[in-house]
Protein backbone atom coordinates (compact mmCIF):
# COMPACT_ATOMS: atom_id res chain seq x y z
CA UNK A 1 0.00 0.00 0.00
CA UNK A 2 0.90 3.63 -0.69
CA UNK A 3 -0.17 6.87 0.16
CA UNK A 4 0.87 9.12 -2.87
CA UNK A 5 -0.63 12.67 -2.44
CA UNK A 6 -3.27 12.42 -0.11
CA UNK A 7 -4.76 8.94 -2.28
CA UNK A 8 -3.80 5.39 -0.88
CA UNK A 9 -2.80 3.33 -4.03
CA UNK A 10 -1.78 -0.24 -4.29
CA UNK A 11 1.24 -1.53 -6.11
CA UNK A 12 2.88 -5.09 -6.92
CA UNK A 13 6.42 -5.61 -7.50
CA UNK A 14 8.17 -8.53 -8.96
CA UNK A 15 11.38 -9.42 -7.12
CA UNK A 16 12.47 -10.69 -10.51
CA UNK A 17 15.16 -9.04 -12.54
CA UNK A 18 17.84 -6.66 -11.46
CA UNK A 19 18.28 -2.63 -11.67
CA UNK A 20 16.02 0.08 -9.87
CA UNK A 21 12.18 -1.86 -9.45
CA UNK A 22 9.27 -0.18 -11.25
CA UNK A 23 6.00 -1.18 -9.53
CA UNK A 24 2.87 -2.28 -11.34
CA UNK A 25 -0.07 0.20 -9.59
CA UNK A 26 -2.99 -1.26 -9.56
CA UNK A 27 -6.46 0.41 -10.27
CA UNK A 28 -8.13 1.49 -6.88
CA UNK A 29 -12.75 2.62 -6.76
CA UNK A 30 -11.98 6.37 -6.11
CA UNK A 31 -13.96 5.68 -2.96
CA UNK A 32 -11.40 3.99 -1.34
CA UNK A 33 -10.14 6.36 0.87
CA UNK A 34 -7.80 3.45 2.74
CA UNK A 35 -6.48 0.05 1.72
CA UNK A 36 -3.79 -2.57 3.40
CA UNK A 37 -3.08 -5.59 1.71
CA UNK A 38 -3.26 -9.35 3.78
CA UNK A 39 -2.52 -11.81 2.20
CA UNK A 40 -2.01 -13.43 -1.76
CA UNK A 41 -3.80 -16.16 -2.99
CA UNK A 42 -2.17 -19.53 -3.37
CA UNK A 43 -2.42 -18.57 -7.34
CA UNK A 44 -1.52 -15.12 -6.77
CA UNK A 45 -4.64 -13.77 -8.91
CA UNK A 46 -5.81 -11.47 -6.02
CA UNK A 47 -4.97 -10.19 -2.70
CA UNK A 48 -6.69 -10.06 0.18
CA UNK A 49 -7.25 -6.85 1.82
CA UNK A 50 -8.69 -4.54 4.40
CA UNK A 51 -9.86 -1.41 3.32
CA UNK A 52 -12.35 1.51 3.82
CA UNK A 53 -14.74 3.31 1.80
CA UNK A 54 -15.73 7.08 1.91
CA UNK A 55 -18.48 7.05 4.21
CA UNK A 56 -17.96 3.55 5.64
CA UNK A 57 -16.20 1.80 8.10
CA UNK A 58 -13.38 -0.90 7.95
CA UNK A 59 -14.33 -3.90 5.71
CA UNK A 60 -12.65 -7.25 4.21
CA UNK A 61 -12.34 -7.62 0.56
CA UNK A 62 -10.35 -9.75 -2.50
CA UNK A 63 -8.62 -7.64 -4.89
CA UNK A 64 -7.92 -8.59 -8.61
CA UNK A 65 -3.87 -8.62 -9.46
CA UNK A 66 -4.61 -8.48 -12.99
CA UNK A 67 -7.35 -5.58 -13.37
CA UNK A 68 -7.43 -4.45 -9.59
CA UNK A 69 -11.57 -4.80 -9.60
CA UNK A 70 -12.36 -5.65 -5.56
CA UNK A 71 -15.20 -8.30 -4.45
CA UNK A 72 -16.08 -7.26 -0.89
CA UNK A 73 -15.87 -10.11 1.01
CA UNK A 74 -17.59 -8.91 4.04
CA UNK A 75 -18.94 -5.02 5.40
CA UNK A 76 -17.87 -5.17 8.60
CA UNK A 77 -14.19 -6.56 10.41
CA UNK A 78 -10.52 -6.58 10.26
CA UNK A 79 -9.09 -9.09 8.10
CA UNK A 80 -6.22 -11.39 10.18
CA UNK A 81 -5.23 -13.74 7.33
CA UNK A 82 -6.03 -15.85 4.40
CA UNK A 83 -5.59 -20.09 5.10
CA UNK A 84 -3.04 -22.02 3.54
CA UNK A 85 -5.38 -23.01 0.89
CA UNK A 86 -6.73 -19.71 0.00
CA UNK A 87 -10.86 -21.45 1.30
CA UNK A 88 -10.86 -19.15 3.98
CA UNK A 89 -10.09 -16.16 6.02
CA UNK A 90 -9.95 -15.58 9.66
CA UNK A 91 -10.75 -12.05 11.25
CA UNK A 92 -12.06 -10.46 13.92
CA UNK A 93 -15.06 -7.69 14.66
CA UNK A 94 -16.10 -5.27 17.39
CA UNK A 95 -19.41 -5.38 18.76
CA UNK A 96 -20.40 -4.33 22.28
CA UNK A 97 -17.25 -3.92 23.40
CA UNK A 98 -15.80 -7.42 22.92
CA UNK A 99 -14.09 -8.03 19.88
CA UNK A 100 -14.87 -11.67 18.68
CA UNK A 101 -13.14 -13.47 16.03
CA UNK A 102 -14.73 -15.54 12.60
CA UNK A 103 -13.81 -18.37 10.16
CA UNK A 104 -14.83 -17.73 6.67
CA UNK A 105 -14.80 -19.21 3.37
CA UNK A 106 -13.76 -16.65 0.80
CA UNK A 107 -16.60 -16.88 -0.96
CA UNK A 108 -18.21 -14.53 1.94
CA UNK A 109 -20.61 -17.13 3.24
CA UNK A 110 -21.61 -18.85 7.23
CA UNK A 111 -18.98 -17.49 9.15
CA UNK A 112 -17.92 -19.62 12.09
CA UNK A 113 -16.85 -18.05 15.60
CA UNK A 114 -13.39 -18.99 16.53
CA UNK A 115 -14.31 -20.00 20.00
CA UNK A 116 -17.53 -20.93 21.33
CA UNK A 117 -18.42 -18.33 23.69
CA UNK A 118 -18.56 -14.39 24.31
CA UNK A 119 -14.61 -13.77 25.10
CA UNK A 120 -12.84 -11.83 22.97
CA UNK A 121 -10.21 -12.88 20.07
CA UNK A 122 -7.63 -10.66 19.55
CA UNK A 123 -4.70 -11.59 16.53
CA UNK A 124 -5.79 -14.53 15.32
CA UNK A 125 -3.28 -16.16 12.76
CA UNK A 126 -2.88 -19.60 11.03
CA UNK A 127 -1.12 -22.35 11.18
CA UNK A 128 1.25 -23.09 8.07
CA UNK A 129 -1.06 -26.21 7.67
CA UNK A 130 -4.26 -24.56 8.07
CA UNK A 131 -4.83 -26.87 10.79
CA UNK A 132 -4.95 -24.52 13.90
CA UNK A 133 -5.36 -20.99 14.56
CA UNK A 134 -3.76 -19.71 17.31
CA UNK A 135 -5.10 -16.23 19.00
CA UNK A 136 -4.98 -14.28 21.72
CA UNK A 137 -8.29 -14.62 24.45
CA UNK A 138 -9.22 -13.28 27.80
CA UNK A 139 -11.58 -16.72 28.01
CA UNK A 140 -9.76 -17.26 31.55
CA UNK A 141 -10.04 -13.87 32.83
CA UNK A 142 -6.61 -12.53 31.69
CA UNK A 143 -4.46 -12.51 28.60
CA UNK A 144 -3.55 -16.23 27.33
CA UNK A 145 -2.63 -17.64 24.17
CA UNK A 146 -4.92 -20.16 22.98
CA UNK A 147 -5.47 -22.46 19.54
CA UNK A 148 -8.44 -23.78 18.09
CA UNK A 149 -8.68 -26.52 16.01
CA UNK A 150 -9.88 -26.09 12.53
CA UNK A 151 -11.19 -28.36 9.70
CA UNK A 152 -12.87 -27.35 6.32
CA UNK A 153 -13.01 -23.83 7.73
CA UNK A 154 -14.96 -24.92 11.20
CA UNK A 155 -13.56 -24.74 14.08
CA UNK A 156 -13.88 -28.28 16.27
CA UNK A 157 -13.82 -28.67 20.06
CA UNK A 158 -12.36 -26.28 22.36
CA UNK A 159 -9.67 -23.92 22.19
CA UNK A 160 -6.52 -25.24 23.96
CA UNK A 161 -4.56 -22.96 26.20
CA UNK A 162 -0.96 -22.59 24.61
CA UNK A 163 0.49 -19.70 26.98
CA UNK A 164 -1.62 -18.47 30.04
CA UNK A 165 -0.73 -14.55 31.20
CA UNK A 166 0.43 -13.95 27.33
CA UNK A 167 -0.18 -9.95 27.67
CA UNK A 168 0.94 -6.90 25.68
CA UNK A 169 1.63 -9.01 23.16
CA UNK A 170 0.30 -10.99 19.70
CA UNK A 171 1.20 -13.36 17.60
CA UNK A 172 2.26 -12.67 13.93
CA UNK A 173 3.38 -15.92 12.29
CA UNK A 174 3.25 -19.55 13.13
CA UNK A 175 6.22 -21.16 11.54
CA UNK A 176 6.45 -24.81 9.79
CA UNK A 177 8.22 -26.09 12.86
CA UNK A 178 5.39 -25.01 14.86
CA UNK A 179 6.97 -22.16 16.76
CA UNK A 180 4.84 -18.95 17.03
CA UNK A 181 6.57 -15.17 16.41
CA UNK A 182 4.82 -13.15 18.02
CA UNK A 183 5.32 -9.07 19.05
CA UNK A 184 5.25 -7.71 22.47
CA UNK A 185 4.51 -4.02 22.90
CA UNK A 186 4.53 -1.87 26.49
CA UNK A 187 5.51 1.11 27.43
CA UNK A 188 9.39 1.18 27.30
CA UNK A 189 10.44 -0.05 23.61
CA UNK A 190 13.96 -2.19 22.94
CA UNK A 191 16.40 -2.52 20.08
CA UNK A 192 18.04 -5.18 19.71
CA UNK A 193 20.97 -6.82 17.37
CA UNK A 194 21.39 -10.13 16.65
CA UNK A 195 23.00 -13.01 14.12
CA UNK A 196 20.53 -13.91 11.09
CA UNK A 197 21.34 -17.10 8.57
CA UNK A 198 19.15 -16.35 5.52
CA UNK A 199 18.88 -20.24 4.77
CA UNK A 200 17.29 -21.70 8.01
């Protein structure tokens, strides 16, 4: 996504070739007063996005890469992440003061709650298999960091507790080994160095 004289735009660029990149901008609805872009789709034929519309609030959509024409998806929530697969998303939406999170299949049909009862869902993100998602719940009173099991799109049984007291703090990736990255936030913020080997 960028914001190019006072206009949000969205551009693709191939990490192909060599020399200074030139971006392929894709057509935006002049309504579109804010866009962020998800996830791509296994093919990469479209992206999935959040965005907002002049005069609307947040909402989920697909994106074309080829033509940039956008399929809403659904009005209202905050788009997490797109499964494995590309059958579903996960996100989450606000409504009387607890934000709750959803299973969905892309096609914008029966969403699913992530867990089974009123507690929120905060950051919910897949598993590399599309097997889990793991998220971040109050369902015990404080912070924890839970995973719910999930097949064809539908969550099954309850959540299981990864990480109890997981606060200030959400998950962002769940690698192939099964780790989680996650971020932690607070008020005093760190830098820190350390050793990176680009092939593991």
């Amino acid at each position: 996504a960028w914001y190019n004289s006072g206009k949000w735009e969205l551009r693709i660029q191939s990490l192909q070739g060599s020399g200074f990149p030139s971006p392929r901008q894709l057509p935006l609805n002049n309504d579109v007063v804010w866009i962020a872009p998800v996830d791509w789709s296994p093919d990469g034929s479209w992206l999935a996005v959040n965005y907002s519309l002049r005069g609307g609030g947040d909402q989920i959509g697909r994106i074309s890469t080829q033509d940039g024409s956008l399929r809403v998806l659904k009005q209202e929530g905050f788009l997490s992440g797109l499964s494995p697969d590309g059958k579903h998303i996960v996100y989450t939406r606000r409504a009387r003061g607890v934000t709750r999170g959803y299973v969905m299949p892309v096609d914008g049909n029966s969403e699913v709650p992530l867990a089974p009862d009123p507690s929120s869902v905060e950051s919910p993100a897949w598993a590399p298999d599309g097997s889990r998602v793991v998220f971040v719940s109050d369902r015990t009173g404080s912070p924890g960091l839970w995973s719910a099991h999930v097949v064809d799109g539908k969550p099954v049984g309850e959540p299981e507790l990864l990480k109890a007291e997981f606060r200030d703090a959400f998950p962002i990736h769940v690698a192939r080994d099964g780790s989680i990255h996650y971020t932690t936030f607070g008020i005093r913020s760190n830098v820190y160095i350390a050793a990176l080997d680009p092939a593991s």
